[in-house]
Every structure is written in structure tokens, then in C-alpha cells.
PDB file of N, CA and C in Angstrom:
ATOM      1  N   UNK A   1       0.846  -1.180   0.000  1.00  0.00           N
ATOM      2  CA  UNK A   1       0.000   0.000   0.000  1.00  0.00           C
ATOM      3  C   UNK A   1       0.888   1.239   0.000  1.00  0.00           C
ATOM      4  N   UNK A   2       0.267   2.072  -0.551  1.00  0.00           N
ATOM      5  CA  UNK A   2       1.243   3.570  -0.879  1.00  0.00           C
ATOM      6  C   UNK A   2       0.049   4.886  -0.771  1.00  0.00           C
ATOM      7  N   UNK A   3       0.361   5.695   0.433  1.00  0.00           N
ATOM      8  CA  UNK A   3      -0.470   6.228   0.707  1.00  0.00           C
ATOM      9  C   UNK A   3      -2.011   5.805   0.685  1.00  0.00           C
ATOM     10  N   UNK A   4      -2.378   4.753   1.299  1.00  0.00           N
ATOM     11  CA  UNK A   4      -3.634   4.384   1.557  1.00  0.00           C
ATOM     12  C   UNK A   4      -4.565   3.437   0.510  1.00  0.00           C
ATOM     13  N   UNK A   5      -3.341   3.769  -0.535  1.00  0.00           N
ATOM     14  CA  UNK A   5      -3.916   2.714  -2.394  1.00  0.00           C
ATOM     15  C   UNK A   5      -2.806   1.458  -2.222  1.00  0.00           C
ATOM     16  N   UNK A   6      -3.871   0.988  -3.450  1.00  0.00           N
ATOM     17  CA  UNK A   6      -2.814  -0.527  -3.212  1.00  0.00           C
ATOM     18  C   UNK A   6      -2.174  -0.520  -4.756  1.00  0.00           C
ATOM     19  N   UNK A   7      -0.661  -0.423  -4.847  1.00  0.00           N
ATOM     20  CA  UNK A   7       0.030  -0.546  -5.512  1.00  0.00           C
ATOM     21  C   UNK A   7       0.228  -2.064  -6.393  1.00  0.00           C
ATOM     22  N   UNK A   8      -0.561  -1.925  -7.927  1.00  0.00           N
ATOM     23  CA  UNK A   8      -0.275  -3.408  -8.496  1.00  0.00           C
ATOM     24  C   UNK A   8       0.557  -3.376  -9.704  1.00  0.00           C
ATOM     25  N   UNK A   9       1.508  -3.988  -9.854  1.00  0.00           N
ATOM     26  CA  UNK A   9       2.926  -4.014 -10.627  1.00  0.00           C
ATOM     27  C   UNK A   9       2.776  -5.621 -11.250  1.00  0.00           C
ATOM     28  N   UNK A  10       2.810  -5.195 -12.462  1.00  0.00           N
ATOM     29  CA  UNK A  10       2.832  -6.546 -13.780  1.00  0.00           C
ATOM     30  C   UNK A  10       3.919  -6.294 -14.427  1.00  0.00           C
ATOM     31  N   UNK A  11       4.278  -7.800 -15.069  1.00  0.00           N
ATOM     32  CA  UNK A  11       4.586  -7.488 -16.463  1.00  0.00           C
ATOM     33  C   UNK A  11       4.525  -6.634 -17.398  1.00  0.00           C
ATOM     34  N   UNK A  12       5.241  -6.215 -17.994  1.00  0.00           N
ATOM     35  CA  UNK A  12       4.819  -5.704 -19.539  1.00  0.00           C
ATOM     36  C   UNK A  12       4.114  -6.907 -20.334  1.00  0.00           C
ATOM     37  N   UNK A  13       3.334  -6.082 -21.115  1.00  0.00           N
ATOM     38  CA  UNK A  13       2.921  -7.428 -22.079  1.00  0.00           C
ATOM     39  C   UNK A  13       2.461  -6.460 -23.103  1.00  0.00           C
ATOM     40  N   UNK A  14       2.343  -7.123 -25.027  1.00  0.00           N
ATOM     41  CA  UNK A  14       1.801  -6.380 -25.789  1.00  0.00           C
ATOM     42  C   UNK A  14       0.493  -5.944 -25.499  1.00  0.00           C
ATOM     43  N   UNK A  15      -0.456  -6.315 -24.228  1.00  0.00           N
ATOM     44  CA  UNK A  15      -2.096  -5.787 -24.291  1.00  0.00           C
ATOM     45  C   UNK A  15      -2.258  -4.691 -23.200  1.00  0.00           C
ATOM     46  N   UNK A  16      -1.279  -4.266 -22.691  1.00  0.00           N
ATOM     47  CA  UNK A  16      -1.105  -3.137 -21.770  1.00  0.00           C
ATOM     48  C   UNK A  16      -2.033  -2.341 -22.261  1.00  0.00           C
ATOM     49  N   UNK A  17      -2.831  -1.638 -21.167  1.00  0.00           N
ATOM     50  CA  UNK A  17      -3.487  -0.127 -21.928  1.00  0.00           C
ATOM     51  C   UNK A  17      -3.625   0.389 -20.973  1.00  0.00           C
ATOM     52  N   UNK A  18      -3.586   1.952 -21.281  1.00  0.00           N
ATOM     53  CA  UNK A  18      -3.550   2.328 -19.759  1.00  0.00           C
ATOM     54  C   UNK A  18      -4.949   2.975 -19.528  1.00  0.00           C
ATOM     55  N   UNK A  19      -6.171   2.559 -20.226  1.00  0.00           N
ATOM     56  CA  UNK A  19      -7.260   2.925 -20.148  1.00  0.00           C
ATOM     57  C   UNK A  19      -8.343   1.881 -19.505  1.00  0.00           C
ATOM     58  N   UNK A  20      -7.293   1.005 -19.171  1.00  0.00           N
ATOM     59  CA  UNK A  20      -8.368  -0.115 -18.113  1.00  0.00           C
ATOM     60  C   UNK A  20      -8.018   0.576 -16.803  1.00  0.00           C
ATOM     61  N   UNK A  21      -9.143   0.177 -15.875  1.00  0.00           N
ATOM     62  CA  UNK A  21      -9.074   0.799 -14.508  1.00  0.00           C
ATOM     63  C   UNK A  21      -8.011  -0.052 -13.781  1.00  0.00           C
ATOM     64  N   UNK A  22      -7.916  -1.529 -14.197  1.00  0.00           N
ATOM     65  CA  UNK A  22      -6.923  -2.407 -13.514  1.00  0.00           C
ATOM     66  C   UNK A  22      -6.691  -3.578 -14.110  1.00  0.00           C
ATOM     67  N   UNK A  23      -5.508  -4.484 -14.050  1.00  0.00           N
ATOM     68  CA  UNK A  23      -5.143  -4.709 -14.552  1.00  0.00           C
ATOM     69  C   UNK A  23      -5.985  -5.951 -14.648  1.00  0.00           C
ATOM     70  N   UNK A  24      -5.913  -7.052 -15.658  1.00  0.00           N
ATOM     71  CA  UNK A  24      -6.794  -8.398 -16.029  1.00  0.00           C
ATOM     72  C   UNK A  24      -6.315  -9.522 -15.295  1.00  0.00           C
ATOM     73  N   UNK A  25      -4.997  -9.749 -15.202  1.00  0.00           N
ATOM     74  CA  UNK A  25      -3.776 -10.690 -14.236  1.00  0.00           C
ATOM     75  C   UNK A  25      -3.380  -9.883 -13.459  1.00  0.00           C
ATOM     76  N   UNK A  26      -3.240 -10.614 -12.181  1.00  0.00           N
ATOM     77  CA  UNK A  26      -2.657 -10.180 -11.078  1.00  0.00           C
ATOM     78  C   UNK A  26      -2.107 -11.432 -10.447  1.00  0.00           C
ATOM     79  N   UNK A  27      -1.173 -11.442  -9.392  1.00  0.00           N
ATOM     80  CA  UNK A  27      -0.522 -12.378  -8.440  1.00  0.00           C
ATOM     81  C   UNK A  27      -1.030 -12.301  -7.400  1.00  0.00           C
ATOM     82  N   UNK A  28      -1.719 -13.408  -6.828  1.00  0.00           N
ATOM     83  CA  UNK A  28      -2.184 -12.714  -5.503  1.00  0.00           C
ATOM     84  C   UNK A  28      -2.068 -14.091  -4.316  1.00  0.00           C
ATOM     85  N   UNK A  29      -1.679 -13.495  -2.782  1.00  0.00           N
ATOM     86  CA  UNK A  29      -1.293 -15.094  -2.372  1.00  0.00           C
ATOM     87  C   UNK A  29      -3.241 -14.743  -1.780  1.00  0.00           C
ATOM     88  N   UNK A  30      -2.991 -16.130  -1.493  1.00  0.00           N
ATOM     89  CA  UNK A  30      -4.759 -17.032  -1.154  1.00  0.00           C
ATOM     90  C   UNK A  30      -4.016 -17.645   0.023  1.00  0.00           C
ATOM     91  N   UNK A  31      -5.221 -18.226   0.822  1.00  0.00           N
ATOM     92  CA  UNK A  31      -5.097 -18.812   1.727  1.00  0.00           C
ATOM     93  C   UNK A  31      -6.150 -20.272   1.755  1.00  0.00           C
ATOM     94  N   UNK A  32      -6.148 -21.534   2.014  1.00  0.00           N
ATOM     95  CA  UNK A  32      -7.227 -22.805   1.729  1.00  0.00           C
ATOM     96  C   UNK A  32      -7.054 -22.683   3.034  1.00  0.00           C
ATOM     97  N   UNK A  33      -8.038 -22.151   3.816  1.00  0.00           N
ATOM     98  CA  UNK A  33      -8.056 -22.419   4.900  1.00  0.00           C
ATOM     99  C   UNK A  33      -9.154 -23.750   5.532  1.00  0.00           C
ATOM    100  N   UNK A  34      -8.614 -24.626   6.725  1.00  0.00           N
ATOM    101  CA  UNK A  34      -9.263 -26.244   7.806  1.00  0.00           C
ATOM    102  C   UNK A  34      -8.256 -26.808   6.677  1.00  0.00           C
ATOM    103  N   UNK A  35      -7.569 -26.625   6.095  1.00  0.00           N
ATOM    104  CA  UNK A  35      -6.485 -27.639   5.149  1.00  0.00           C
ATOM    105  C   UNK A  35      -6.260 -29.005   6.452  1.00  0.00           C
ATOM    106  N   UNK A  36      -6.203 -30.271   5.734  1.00  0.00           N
ATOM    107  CA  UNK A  36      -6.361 -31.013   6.936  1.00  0.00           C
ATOM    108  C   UNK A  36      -4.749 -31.568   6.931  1.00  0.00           C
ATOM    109  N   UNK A  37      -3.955 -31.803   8.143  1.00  0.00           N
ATOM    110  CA  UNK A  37      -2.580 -32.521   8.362  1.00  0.00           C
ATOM    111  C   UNK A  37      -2.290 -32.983   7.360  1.00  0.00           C
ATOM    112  N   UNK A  38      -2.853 -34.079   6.642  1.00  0.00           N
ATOM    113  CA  UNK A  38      -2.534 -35.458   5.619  1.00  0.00           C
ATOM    114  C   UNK A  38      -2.151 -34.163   4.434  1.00  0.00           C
ATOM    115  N   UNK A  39      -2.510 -32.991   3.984  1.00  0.00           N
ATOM    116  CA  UNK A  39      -2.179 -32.696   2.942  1.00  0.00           C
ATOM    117  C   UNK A  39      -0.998 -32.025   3.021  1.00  0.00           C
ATOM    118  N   UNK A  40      -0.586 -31.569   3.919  1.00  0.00           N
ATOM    119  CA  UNK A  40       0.689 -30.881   3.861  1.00  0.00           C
ATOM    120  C   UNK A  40       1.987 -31.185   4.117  1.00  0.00           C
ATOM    121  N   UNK A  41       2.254 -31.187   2.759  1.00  0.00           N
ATOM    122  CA  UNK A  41       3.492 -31.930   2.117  1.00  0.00           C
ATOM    123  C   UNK A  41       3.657 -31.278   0.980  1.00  0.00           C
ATOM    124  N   UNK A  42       4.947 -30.843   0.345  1.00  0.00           N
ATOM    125  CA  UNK A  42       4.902 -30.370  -1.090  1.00  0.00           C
ATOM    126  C   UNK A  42       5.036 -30.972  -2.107  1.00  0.00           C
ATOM    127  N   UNK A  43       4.405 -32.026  -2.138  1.00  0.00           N
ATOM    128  CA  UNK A  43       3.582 -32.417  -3.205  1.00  0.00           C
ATOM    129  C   UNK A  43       2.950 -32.435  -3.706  1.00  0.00           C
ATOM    130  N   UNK A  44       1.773 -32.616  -2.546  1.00  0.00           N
ATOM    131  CA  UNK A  44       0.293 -32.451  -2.270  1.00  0.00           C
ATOM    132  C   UNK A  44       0.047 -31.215  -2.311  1.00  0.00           C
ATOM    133  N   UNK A  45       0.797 -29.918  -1.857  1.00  0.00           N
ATOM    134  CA  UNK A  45       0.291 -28.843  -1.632  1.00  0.00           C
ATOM    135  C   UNK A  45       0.722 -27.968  -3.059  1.00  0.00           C
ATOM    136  N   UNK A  46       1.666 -28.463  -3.683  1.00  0.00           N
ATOM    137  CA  UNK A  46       1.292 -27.945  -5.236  1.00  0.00           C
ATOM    138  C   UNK A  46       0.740 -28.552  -6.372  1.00  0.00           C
ATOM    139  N   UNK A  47       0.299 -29.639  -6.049  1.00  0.00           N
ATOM    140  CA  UNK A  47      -1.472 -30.050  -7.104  1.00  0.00           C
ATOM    141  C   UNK A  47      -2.611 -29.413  -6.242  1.00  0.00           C
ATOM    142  N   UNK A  48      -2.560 -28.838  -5.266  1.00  0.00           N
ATOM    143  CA  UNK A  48      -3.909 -28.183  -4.564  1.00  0.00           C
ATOM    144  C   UNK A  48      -3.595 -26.886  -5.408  1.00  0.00           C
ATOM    145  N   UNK A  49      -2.522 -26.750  -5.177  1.00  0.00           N
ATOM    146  CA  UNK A  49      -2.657 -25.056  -5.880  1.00  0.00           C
ATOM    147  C   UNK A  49      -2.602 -24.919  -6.758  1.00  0.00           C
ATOM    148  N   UNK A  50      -2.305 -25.710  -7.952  1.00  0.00           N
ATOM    149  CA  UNK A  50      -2.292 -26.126  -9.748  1.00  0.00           C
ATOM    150  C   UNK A  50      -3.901 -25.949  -9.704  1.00  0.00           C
ATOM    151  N   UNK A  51      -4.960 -26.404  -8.954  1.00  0.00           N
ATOM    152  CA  UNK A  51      -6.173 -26.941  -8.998  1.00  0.00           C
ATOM    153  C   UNK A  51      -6.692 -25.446  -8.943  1.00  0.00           C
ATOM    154  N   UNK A  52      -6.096 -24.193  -8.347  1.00  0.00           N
ATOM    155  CA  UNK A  52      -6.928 -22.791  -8.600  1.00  0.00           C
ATOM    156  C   UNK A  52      -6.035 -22.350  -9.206  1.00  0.00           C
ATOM    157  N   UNK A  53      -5.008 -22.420 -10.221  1.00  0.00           N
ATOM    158  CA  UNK A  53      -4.220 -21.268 -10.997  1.00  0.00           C
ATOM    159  C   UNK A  53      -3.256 -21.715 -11.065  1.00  0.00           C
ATOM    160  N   UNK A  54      -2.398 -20.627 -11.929  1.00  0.00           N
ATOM    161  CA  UNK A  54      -1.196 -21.290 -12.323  1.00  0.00           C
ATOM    162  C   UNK A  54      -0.119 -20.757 -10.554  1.00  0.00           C
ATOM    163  N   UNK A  55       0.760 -21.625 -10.362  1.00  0.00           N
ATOM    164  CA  UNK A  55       1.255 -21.472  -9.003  1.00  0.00           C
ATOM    165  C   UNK A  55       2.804 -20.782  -9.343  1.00  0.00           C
ATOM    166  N   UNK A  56       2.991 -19.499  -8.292  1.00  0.00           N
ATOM    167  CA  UNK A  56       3.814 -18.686  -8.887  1.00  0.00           C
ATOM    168  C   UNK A  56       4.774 -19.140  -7.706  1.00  0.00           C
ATOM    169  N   UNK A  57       4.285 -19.082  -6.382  1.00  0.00           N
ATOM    170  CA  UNK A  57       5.340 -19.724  -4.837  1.00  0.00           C
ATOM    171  C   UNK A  57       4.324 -20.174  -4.082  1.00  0.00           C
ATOM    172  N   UNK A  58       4.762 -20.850  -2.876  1.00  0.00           N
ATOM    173  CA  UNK A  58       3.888 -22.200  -2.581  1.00  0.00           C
ATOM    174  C   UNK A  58       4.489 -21.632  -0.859  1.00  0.00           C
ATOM    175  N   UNK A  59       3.973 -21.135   0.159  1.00  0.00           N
ATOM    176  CA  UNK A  59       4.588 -21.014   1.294  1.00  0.00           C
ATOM    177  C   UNK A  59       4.645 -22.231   2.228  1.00  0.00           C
ATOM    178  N   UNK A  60       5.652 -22.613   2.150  1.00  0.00           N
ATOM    179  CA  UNK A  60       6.419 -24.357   3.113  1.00  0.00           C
ATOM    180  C   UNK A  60       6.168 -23.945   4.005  1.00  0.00           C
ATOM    181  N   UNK A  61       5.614 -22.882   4.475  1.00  0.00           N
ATOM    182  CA  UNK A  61       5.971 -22.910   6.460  1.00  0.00           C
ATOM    183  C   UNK A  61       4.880 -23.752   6.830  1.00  0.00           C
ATOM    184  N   UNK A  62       3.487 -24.100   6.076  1.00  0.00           N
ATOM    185  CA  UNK A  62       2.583 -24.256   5.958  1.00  0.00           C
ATOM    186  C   UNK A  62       2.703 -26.041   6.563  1.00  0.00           C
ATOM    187  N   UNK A  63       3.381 -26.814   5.658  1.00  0.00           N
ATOM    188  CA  UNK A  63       4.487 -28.091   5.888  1.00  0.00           C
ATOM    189  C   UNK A  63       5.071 -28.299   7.468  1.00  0.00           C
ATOM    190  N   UNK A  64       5.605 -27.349   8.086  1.00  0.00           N
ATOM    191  CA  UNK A  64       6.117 -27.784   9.479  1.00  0.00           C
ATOM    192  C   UNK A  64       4.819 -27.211  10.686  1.00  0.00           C
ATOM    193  N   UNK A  65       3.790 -26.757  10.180  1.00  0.00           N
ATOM    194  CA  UNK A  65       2.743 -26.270  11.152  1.00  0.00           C
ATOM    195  C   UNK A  65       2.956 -24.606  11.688  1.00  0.00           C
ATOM    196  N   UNK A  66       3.967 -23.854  11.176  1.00  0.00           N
ATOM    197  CA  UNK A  66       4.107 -22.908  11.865  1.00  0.00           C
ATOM    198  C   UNK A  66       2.893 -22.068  11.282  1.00  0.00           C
ATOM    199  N   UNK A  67       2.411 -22.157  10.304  1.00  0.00           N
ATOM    200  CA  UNK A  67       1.468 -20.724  10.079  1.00  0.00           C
ATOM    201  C   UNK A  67      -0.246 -21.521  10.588  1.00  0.00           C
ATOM    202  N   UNK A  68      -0.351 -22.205  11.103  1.00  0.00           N
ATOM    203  CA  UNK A  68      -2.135 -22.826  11.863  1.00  0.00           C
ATOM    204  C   UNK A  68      -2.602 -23.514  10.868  1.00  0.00           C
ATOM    205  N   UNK A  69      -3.620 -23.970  10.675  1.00  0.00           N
ATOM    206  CA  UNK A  69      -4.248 -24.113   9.931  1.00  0.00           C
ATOM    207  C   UNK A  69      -4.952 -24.027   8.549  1.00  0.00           C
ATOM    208  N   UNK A  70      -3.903 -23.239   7.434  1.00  0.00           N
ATOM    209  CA  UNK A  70      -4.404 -23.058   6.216  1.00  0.00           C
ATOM    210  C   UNK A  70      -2.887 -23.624   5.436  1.00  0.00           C
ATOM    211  N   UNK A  71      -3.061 -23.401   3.843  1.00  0.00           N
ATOM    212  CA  UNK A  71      -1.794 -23.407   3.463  1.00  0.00           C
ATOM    213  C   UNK A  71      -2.100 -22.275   2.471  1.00  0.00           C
ATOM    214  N   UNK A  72      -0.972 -21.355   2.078  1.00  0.00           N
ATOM    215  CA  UNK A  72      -0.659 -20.033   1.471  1.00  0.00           C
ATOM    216  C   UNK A  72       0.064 -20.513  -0.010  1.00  0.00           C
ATOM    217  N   UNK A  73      -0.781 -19.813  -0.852  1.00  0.00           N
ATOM    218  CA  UNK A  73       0.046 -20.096  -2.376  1.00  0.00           C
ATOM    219  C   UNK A  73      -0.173 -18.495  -2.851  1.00  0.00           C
ATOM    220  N   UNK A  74       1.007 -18.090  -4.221  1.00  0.00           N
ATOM    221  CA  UNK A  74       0.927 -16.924  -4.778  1.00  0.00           C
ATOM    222  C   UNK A  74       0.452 -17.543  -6.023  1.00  0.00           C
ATOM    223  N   UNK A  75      -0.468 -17.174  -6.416  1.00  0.00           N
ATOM    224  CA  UNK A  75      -1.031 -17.508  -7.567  1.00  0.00           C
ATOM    225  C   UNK A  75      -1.531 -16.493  -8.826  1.00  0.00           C
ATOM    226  N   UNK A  76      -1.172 -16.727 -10.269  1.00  0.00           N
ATOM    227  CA  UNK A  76      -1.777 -15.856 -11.211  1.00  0.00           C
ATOM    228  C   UNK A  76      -3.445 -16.220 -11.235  1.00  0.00           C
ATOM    229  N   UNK A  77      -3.976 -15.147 -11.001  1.00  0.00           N
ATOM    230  CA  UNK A  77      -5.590 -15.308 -11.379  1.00  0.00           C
ATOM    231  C   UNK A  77      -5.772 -14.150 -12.326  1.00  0.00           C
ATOM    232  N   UNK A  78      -6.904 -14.966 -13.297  1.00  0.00           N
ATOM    233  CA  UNK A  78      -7.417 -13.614 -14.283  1.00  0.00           C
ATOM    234  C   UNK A  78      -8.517 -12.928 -13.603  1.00  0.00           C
ATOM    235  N   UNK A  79      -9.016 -11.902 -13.335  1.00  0.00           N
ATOM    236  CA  UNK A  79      -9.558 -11.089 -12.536  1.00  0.00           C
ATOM    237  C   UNK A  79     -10.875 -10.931 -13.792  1.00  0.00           C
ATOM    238  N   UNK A  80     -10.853 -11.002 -14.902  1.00  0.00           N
ATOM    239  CA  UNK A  80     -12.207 -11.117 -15.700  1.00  0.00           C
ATOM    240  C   UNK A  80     -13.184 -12.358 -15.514  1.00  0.00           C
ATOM    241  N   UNK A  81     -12.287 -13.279 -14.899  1.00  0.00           N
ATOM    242  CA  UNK A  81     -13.319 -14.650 -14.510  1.00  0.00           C
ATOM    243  C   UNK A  81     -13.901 -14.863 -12.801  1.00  0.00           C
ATOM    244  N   UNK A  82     -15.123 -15.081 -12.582  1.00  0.00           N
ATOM    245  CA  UNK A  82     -14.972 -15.338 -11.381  1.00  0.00           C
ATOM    246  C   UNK A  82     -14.154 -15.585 -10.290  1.00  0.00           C
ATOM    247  N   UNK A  83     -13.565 -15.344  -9.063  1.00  0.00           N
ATOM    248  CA  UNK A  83     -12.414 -16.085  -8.664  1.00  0.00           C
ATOM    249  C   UNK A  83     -13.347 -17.200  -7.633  1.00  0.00           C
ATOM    250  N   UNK A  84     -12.552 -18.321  -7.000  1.00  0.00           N
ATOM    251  CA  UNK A  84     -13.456 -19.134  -6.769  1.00  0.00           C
ATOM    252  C   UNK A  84     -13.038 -19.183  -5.230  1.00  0.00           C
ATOM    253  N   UNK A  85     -14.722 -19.559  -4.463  1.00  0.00           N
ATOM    254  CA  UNK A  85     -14.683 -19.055  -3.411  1.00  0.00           C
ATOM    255  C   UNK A  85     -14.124 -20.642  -2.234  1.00  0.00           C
ATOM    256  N   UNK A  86     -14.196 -21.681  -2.689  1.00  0.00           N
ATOM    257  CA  UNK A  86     -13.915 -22.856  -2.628  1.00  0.00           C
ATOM    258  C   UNK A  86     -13.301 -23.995  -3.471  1.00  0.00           C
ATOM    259  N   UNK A  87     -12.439 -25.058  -2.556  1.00  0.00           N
ATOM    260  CA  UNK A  87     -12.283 -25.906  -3.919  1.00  0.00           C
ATOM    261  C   UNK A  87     -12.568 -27.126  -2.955  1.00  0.00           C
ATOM    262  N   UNK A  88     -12.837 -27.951  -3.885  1.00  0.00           N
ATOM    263  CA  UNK A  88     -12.922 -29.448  -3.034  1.00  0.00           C
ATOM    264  C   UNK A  88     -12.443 -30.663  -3.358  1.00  0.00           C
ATOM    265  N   UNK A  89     -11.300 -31.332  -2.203  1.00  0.00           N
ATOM    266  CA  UNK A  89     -10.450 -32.418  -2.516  1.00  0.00           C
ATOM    267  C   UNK A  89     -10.908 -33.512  -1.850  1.00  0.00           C
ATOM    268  N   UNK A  90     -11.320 -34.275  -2.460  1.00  0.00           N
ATOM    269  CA  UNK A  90     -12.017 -35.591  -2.138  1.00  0.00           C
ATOM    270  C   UNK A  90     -12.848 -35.845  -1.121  1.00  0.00           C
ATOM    271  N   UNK A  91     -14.128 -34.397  -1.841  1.00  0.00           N
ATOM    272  CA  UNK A  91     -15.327 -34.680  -1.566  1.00  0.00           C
ATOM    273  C   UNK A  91     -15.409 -33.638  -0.378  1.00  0.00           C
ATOM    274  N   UNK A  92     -14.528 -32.637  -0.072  1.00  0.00           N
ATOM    275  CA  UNK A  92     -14.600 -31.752   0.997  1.00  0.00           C
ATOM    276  C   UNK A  92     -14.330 -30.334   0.655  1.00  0.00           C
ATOM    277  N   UNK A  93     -15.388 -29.477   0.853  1.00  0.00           N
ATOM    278  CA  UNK A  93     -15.067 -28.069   0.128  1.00  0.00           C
ATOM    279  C   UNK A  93     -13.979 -27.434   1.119  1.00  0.00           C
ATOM    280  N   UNK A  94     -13.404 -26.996   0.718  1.00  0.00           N
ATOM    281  CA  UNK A  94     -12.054 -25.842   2.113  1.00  0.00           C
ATOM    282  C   UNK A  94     -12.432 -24.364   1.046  1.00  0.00           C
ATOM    283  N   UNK A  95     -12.468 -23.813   1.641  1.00  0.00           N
ATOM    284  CA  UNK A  95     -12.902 -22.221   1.725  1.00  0.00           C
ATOM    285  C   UNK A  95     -11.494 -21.196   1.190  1.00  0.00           C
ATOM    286  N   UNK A  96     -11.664 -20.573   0.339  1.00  0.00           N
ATOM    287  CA  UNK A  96     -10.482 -19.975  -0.240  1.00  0.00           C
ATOM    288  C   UNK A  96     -10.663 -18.442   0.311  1.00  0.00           C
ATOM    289  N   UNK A  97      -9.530 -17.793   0.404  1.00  0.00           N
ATOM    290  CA  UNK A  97      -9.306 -16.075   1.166  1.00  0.00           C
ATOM    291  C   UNK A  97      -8.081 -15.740   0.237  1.00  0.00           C
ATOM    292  N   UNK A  98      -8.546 -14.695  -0.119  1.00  0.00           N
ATOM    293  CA  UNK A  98      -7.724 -14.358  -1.066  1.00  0.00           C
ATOM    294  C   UNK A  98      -7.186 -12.910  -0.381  1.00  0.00           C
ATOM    295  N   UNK A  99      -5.960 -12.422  -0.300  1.00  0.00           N
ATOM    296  CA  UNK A  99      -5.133 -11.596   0.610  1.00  0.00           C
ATOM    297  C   UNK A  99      -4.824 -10.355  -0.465  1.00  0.00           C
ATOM    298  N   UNK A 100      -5.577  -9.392   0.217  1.00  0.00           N
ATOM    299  CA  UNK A 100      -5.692  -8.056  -0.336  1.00  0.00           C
ATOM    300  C   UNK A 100      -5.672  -7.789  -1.749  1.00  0.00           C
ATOM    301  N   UNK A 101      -6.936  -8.401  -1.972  1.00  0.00           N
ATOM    302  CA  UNK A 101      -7.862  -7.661  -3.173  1.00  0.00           C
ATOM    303  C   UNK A 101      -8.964  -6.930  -2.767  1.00  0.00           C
ATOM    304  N   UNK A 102      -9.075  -5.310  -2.306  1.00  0.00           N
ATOM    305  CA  UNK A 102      -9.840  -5.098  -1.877  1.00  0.00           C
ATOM    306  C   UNK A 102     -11.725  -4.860  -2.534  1.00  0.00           C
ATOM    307  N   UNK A 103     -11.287  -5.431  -3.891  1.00  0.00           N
ATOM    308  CA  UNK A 103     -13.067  -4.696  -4.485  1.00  0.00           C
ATOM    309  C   UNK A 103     -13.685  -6.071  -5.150  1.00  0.00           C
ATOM    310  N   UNK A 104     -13.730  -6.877  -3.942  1.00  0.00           N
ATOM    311  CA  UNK A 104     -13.806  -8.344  -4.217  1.00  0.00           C
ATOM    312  C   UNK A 104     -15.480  -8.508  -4.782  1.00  0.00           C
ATOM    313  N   UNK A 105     -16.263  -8.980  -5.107  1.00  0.00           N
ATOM    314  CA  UNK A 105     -18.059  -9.270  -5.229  1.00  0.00           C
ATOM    315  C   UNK A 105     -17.460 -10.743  -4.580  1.00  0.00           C
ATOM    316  N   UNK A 106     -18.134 -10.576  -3.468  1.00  0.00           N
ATOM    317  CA  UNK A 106     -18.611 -12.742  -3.085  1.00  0.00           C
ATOM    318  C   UNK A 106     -20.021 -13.237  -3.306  1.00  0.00           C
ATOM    319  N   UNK A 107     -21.114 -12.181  -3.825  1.00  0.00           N
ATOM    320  CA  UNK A 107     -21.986 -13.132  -4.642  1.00  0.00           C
ATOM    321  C   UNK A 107     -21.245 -13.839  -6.265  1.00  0.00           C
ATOM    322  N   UNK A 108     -20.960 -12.403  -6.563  1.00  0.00           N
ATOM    323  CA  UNK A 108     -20.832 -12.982  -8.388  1.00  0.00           C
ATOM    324  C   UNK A 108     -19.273 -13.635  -8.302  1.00  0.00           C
ATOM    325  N   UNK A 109     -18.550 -13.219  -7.304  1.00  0.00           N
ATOM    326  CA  UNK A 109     -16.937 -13.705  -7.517  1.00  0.00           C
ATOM    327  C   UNK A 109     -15.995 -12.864  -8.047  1.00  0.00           C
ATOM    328  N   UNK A 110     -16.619 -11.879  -8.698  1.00  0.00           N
ATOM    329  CA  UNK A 110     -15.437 -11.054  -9.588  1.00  0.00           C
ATOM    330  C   UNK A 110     -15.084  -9.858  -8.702  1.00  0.00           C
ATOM    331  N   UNK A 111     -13.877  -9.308  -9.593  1.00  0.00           N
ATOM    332  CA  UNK A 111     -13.111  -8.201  -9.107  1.00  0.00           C
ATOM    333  C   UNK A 111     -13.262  -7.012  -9.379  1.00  0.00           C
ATOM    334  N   UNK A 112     -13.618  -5.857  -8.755  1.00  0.00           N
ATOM    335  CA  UNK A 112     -14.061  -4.673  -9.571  1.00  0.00           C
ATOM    336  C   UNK A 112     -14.796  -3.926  -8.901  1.00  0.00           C
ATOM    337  N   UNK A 113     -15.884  -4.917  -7.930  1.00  0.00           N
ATOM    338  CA  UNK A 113     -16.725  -4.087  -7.424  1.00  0.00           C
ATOM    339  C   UNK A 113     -17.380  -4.402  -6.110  1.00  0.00           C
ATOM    340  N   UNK A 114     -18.107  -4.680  -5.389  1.00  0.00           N
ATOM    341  CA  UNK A 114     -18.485  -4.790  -4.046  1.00  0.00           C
ATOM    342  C   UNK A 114     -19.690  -5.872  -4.245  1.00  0.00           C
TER     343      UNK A 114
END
């Protein structure tokens, strides 16, 4: 944050414009939070995060128990598609938190607006 806004820094890419309000990709870490013991391992914990996006870093602390109960990935999401508010691994939804996107919709999922 920079003076009270939240500062978002991409790539260059040929579809840059500077007439969108924000950008379409962003990196953003998430949190699967009640993640249960048996999954945390990095193995397991980067096919969970392949399963919402492409996986940019994968936080291990997650692996020795120090951060509680969730596991933390940085992930590319396209911000024109719903983002998803759950995922479910064999048959159990875990609840996704996604870490400072502030103009989130959790009826429709998308980014942009309230």
C-alpha cells in the first residue's frame, strides 16, 4: 500500500493499456483455509494449488505447522473470470481467502466491485 492505495505491478505485455481501470492478471497469495494434516506436504500442496491457478510460490511454512491451519500459495488469477470461493479435494469443500484484493463481489466472484 502507498499512501492508503494498493500498488499493483505486472509485467509488460503487448495488451497493456492504460485505459483499463486495472489490470486483467494479477498475483495474488490465497489462503485454503481447515487444510487437513494429511495434505501438507509439497507435493500435495502444489497439485492443490495447480487446482486454482497457475502457481507462482507455494509457502512451506505451511508443511512444518508454523502458520495454523491453512496453506498459502501466490497464484496468477485472471480477474475477468470469477475467482473461486472454494475448492474441493475428495469430496470436501475448504474455503479460499484471497489476501488483499480489496473490491472483491462474493456473490458474483469477480473483481471490480463490491
Amino acid at each position: 500500500m502507498v499512501y492508503g492505495n494498493y500498488l499493483t505491478i505486472q509485467p509488460w505485455s503487448r495488451d497493456f493499456s492504460t485505459k483499463e481501470c486495472y489490470p486483467f492478471k494479477a498475483i495474488v497469495w490465497m489462503r485454503l483455509l481447515g487444510l487437513s494434516y494429511r495434505y501438507n506436504n509439497k507435493k500435495l500442496l502444489r497439485i492443490i494449488a495447480g487446482m486454482l491457478g497457475k502457481v507462482v510460490k507455494i509457502d512451506y511454512n505451511t508443511t512444518v505447522g508454523r502458520r495454523g491451519k491453512f496453506a498459502r500459495f501466490a497464484l496468477v488469477v485472471d480477474l475477468k473470470k470469477p475467482l473461486k470461493a472454494f475448492v474441493e479435494i475428495n469430496g470436501i469443500p475448504y474455503c479460499v481467502e484471497y489476501e488483499r484484493l480489496p473490491s472483491i463481489c462474493y456473490k458474483c466472484g469477480c473483481y471490480g466491485h463490491r
